[in-house]
N, C-alpha and C. Protein backbone atom coordinates (compact mmCIF):
# COMPACT_ATOMS: atom_id res chain seq x y z
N UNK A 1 132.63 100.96 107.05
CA UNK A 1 132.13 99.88 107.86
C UNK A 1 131.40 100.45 109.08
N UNK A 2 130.24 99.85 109.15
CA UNK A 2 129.38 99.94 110.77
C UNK A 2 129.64 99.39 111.47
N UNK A 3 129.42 99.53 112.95
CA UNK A 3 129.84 98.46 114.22
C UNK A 3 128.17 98.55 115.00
N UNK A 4 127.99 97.25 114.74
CA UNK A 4 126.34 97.00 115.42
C UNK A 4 126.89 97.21 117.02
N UNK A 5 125.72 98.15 117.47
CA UNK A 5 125.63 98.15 118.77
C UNK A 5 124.31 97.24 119.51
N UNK A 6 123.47 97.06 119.09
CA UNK A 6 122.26 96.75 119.47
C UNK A 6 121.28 95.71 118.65
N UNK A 7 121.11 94.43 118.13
CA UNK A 7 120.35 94.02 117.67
C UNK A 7 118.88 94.09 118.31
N UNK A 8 117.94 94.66 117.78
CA UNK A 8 116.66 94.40 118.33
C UNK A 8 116.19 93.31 118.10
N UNK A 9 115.90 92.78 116.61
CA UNK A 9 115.30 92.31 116.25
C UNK A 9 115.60 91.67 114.73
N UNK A 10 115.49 90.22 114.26
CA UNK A 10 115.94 89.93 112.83
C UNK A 10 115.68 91.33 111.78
N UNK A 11 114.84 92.15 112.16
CA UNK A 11 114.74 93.26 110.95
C UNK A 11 115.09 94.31 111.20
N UNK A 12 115.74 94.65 112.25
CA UNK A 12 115.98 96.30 113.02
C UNK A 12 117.18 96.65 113.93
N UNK A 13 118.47 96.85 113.36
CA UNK A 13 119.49 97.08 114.29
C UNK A 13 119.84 98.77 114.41
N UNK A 14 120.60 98.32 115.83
CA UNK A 14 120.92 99.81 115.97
C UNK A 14 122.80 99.75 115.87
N UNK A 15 123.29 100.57 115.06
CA UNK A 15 124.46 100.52 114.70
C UNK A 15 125.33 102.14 114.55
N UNK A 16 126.41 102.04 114.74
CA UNK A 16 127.39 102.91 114.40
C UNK A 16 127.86 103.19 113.74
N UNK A 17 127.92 104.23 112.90
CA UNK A 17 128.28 105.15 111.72
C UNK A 17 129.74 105.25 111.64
N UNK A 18 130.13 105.46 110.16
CA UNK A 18 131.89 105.98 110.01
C UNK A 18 131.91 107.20 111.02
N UNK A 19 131.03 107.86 110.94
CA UNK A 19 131.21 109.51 112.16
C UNK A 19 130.92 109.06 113.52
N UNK A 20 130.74 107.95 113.99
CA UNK A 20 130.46 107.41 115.33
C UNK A 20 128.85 108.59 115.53
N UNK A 21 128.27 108.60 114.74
CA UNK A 21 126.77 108.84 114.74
C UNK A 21 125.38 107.47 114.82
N UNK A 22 124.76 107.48 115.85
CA UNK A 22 124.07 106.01 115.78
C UNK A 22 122.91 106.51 114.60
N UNK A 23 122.57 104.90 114.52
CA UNK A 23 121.58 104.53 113.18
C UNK A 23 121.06 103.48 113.01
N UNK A 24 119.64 103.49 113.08
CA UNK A 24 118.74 102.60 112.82
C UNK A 24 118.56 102.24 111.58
N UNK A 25 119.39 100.80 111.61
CA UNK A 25 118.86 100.00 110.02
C UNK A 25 117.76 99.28 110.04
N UNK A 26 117.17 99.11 108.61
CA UNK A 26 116.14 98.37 109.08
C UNK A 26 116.40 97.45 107.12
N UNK A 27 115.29 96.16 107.21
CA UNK A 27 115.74 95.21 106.49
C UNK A 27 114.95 93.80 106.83
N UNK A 28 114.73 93.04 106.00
CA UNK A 28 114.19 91.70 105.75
C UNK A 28 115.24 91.10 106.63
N UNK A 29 115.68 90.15 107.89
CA UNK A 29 116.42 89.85 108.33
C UNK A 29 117.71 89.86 108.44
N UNK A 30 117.86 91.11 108.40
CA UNK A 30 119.44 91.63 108.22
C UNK A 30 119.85 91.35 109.46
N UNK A 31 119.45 91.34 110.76
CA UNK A 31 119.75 91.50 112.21
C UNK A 31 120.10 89.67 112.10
N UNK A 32 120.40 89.38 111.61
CA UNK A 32 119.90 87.28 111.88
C UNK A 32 121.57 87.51 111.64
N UNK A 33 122.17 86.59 112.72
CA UNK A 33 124.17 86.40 112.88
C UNK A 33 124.25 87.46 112.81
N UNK A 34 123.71 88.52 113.40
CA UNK A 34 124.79 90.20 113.98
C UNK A 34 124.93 89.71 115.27
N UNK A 35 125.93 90.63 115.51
CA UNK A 35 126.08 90.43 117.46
C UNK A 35 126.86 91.68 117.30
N UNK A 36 126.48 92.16 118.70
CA UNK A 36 126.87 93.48 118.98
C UNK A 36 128.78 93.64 119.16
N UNK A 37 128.59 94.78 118.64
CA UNK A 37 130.32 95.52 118.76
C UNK A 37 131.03 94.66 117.63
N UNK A 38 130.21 93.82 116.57
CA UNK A 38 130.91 93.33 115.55
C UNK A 38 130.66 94.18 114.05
N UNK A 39 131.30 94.14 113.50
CA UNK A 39 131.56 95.16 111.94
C UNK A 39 131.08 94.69 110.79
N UNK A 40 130.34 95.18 110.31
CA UNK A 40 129.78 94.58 108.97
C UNK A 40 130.03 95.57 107.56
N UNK A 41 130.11 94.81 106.56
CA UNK A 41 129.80 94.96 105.64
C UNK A 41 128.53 95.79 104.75
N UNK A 42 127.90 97.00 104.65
CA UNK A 42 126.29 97.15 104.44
C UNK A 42 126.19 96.54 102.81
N UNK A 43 127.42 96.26 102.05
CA UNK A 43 127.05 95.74 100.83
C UNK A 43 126.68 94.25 100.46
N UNK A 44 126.84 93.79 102.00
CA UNK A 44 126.87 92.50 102.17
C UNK A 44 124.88 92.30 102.66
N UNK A 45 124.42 93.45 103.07
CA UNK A 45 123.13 93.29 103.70
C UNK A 45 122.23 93.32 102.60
N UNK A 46 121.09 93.35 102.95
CA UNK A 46 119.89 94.20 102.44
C UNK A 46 119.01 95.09 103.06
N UNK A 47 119.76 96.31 103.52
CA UNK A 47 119.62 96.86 104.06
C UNK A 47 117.99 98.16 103.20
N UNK A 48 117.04 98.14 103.81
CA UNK A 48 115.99 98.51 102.86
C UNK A 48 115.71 99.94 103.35
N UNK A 49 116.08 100.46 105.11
CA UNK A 49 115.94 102.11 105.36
C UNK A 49 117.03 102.70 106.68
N UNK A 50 117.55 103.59 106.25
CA UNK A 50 118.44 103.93 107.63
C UNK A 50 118.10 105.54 108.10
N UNK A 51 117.86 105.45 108.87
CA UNK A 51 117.43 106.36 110.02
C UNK A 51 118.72 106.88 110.99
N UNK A 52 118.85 108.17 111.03
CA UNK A 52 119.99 108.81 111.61
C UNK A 52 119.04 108.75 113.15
N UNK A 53 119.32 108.75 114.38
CA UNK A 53 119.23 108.63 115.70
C UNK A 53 119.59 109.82 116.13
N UNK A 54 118.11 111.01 116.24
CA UNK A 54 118.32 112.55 116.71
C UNK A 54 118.50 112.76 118.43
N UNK A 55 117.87 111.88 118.77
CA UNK A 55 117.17 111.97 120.51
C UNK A 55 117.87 110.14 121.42
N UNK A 56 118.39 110.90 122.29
CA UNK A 56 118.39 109.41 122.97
C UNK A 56 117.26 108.70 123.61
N UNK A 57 115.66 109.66 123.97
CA UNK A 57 114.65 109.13 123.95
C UNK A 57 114.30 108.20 123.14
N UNK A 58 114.59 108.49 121.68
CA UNK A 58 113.88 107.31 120.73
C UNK A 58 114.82 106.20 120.89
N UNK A 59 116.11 105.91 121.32
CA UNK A 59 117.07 104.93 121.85
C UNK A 59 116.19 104.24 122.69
N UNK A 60 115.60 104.80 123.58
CA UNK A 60 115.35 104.32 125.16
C UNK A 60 113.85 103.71 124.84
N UNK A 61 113.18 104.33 124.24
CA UNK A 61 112.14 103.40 124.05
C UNK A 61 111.65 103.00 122.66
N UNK A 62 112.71 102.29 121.60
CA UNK A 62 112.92 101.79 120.47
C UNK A 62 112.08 99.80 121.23
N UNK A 63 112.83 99.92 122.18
CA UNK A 63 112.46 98.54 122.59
C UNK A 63 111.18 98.21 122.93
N UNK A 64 110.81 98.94 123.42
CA UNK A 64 109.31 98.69 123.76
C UNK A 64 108.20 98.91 122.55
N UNK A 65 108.39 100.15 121.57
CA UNK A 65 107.84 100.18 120.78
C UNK A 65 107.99 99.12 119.33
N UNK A 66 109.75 98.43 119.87
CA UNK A 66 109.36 97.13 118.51
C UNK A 66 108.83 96.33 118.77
N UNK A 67 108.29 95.88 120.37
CA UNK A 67 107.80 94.96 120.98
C UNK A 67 106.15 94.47 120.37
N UNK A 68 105.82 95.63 120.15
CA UNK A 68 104.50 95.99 119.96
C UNK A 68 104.27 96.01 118.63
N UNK A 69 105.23 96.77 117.81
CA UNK A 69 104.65 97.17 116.05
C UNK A 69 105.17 95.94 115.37
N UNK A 70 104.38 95.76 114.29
CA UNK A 70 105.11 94.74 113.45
C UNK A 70 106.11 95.91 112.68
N UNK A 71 106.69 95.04 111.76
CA UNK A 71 107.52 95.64 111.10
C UNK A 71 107.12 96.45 110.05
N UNK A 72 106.24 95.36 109.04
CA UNK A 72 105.17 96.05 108.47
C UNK A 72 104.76 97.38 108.04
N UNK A 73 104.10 97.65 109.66
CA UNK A 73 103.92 99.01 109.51
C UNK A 73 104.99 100.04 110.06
N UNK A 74 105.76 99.27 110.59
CA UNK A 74 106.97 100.37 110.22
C UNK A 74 107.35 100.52 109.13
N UNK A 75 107.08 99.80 108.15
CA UNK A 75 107.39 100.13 106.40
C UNK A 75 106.52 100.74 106.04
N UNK A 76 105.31 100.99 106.52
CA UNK A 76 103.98 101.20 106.08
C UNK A 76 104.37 103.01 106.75
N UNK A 77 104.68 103.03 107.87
CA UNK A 77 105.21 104.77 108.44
C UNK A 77 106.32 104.91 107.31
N UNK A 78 106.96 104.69 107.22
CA UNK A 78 108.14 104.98 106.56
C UNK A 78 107.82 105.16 105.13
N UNK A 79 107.15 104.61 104.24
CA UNK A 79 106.45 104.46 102.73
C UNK A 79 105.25 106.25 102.75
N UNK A 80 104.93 106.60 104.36
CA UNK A 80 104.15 107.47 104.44
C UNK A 80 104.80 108.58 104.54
N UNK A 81 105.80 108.94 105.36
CA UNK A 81 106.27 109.35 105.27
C UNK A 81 107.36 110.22 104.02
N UNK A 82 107.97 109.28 103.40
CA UNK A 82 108.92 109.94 102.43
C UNK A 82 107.85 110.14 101.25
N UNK A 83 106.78 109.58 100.95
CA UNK A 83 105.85 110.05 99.82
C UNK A 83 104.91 111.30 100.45
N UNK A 84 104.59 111.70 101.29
CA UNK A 84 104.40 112.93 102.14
C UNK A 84 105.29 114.17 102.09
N UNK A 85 106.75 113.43 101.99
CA UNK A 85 107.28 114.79 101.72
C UNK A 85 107.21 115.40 100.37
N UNK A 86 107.49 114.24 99.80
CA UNK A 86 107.65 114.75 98.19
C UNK A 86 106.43 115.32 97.69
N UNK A 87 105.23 114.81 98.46
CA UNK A 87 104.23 115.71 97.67
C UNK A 87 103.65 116.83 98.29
N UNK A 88 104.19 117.14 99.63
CA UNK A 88 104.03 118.19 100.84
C UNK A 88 105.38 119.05 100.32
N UNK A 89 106.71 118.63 99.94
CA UNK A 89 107.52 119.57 99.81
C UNK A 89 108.30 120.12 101.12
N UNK A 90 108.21 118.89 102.46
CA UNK A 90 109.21 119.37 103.09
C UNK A 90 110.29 117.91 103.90
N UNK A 91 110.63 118.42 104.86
CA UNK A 91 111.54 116.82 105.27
C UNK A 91 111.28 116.85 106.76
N UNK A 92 110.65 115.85 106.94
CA UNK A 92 110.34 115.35 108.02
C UNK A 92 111.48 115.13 109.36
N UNK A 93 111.60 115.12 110.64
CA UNK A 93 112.48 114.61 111.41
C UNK A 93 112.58 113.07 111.58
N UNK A 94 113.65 112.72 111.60
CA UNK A 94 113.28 111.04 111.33
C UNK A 94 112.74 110.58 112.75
N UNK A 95 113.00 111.05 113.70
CA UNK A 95 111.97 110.61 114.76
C UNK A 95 110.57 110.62 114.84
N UNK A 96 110.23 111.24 113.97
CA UNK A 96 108.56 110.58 113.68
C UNK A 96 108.34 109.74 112.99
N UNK A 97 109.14 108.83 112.55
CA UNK A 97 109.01 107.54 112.12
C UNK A 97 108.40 106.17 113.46
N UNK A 98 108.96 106.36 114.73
CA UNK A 98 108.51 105.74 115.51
C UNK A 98 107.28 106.01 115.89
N UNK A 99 107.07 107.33 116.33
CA UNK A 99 105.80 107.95 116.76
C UNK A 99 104.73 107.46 115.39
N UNK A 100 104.20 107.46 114.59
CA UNK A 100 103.51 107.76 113.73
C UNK A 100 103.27 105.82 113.69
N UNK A 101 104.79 104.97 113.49
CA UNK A 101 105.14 103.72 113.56
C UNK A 101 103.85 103.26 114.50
N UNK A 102 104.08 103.62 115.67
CA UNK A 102 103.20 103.22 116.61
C UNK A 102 102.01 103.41 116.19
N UNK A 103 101.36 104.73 116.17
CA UNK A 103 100.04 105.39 115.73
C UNK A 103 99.14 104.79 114.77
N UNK A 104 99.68 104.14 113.55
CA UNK A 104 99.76 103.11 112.67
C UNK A 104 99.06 101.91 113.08
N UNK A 105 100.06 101.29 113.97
CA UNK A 105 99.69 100.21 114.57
C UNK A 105 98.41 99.83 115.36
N UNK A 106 98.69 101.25 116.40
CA UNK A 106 97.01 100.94 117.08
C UNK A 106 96.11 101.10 116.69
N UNK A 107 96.15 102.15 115.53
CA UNK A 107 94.62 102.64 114.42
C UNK A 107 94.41 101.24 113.84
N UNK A 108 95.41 100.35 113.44
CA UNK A 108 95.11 99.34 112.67
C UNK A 108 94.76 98.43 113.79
N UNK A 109 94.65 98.24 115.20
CA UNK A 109 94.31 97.11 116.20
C UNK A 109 93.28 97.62 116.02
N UNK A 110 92.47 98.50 116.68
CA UNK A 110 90.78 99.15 116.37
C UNK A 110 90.28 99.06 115.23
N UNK A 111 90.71 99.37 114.24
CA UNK A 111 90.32 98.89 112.87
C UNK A 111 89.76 97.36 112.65
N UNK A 112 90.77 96.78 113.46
CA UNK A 112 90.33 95.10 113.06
C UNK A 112 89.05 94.90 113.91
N UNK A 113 89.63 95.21 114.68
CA UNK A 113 88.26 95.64 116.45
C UNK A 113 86.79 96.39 115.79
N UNK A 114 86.85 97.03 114.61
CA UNK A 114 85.74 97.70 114.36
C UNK A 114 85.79 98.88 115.41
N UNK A 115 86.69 99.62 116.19
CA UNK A 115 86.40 99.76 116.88
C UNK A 115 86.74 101.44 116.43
N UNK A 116 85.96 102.34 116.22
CA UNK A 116 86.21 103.61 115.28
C UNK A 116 85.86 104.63 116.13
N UNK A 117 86.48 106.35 115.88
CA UNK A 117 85.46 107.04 116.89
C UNK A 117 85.78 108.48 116.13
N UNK A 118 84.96 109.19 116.01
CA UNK A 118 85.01 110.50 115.37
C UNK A 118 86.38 111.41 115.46
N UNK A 119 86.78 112.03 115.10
CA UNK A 119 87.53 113.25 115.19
C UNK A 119 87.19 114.45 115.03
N UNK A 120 87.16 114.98 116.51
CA UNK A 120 86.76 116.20 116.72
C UNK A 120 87.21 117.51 116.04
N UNK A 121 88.62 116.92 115.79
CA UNK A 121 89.28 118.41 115.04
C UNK A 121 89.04 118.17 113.58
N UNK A 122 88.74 117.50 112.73
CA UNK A 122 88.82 116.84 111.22
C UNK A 122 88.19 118.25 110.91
N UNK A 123 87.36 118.99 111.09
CA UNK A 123 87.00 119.99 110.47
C UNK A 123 87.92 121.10 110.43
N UNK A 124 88.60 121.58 111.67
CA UNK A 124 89.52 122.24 111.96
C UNK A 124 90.96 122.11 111.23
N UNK A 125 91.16 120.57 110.80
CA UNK A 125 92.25 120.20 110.61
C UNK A 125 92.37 120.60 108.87
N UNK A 126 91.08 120.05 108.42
CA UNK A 126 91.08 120.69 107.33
C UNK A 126 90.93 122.00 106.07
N UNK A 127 90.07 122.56 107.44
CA UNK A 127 90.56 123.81 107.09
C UNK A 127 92.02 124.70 107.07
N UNK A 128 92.62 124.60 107.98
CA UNK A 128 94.40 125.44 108.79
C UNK A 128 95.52 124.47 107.72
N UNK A 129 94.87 122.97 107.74
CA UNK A 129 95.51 122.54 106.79
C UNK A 129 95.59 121.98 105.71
N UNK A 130 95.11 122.68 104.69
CA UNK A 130 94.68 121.47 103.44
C UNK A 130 95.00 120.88 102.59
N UNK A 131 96.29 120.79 102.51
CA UNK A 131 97.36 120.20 101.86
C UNK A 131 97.80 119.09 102.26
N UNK A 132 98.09 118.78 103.23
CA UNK A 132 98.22 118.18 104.36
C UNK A 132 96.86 117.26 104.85
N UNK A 133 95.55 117.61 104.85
CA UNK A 133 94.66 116.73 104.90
C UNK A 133 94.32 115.53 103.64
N UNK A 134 94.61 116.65 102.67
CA UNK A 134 94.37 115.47 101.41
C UNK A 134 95.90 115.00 100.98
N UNK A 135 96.65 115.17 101.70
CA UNK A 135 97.59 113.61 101.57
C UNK A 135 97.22 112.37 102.43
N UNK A 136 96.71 113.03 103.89
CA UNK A 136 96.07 112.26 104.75
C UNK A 136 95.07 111.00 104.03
N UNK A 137 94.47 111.65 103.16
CA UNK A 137 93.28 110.89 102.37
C UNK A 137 94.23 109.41 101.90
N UNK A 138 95.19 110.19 100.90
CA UNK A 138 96.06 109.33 100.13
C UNK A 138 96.80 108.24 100.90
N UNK A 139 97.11 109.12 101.87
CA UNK A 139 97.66 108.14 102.95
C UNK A 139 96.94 106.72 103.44
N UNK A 140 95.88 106.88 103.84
CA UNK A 140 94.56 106.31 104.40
C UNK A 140 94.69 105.39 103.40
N UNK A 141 94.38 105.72 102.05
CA UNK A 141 94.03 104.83 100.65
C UNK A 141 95.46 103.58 100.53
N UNK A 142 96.76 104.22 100.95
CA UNK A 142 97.75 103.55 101.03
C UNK A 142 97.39 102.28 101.94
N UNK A 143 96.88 102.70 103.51
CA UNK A 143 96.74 101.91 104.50
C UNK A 143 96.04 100.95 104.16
N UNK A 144 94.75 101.34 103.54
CA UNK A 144 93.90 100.43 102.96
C UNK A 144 94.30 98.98 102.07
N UNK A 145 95.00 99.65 100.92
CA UNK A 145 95.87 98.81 99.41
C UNK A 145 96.59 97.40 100.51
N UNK A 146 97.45 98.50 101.17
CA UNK A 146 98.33 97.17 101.93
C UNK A 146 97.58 95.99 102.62
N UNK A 147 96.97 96.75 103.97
CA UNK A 147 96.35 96.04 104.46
C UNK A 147 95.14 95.33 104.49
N UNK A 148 94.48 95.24 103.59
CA UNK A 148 93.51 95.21 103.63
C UNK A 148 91.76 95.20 104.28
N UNK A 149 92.34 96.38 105.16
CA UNK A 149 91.48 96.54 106.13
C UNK A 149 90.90 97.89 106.26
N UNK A 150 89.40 97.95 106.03
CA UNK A 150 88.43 98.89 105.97
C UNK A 150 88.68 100.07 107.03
N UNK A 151 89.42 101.33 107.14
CA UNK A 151 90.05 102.17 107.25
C UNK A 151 89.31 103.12 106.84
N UNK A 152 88.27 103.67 107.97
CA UNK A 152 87.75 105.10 107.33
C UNK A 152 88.63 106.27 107.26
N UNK A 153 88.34 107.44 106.23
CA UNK A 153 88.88 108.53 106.22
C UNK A 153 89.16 109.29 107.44
């Protein structure tokens, strides 16, 4: 059993582990009748990703950054993520799920904005890294499928 510490949001709680380790669940309105310091059930949820809590930074500003992202593309980081590793071959820190969460988000506000601007390193990037750039591609193509919004490379 978990003990919710924190509801953010109908899709995003922050909760306590059998090891008293915190953890970000996340879920189609799983947060809807939680209240904090009460015990749940996870077979009772639908619980869809859980995130172990490395940094008390990402604690501290979890709030502000759900304020801002839809959820969405926090599924949309998270979908990028674990298919990145598997075809990169390594494991990510789960704290770049927020960071990237965000990153996501505002590429996609300018996007709608038309609002686009070169990348200076893209040449650089693809050279030092090229494994890694052409998942980027794939990635991009992902962003695209979902959202449907014209998303240059």
């Amino acid at each position: 059993m978990k003990v919710v510490k924190k509801v953010y949001n109908n899709n995003v709680v922050l909760v306590i582990n059998e090891k008293g380790h915190e953890e970000i669940i996340m879920g189609k309105g799983i947060g809807f009748n939680l209240r904090a310091k009460e015990t749940f059930d996870e077979a009772k949820l639908s619980i869809d990703k859980t995130f172990v809590v490395e940094d008390e930074q990402s604690i501290n500003n979890l709030p502000d950054i759900l304020n801002t992202i839809d959820y969405s593309d926090i599924e949309l980081a998270s979908d990028i993520i674990k298919q990145g590793e598997k075809v990169l071959g390594y494991k990510c820190s789960t704290s770049i799920l927020l960071t990237l969460s965000d990153h996501i988000s505002f590429m996609l506000q300018r996007a709608r904005q038309n609002a686009f601007f070169n990348a200076p390193l893209e040449w650089d990037i693809k050279m030092l890294y090229p494994s890694e750039y052409e998942y980027s591609l794939k990635a991009v193509e992902l962003m695209r499928e979902r959202t449907g919004i014209k998303i240059p490379d």
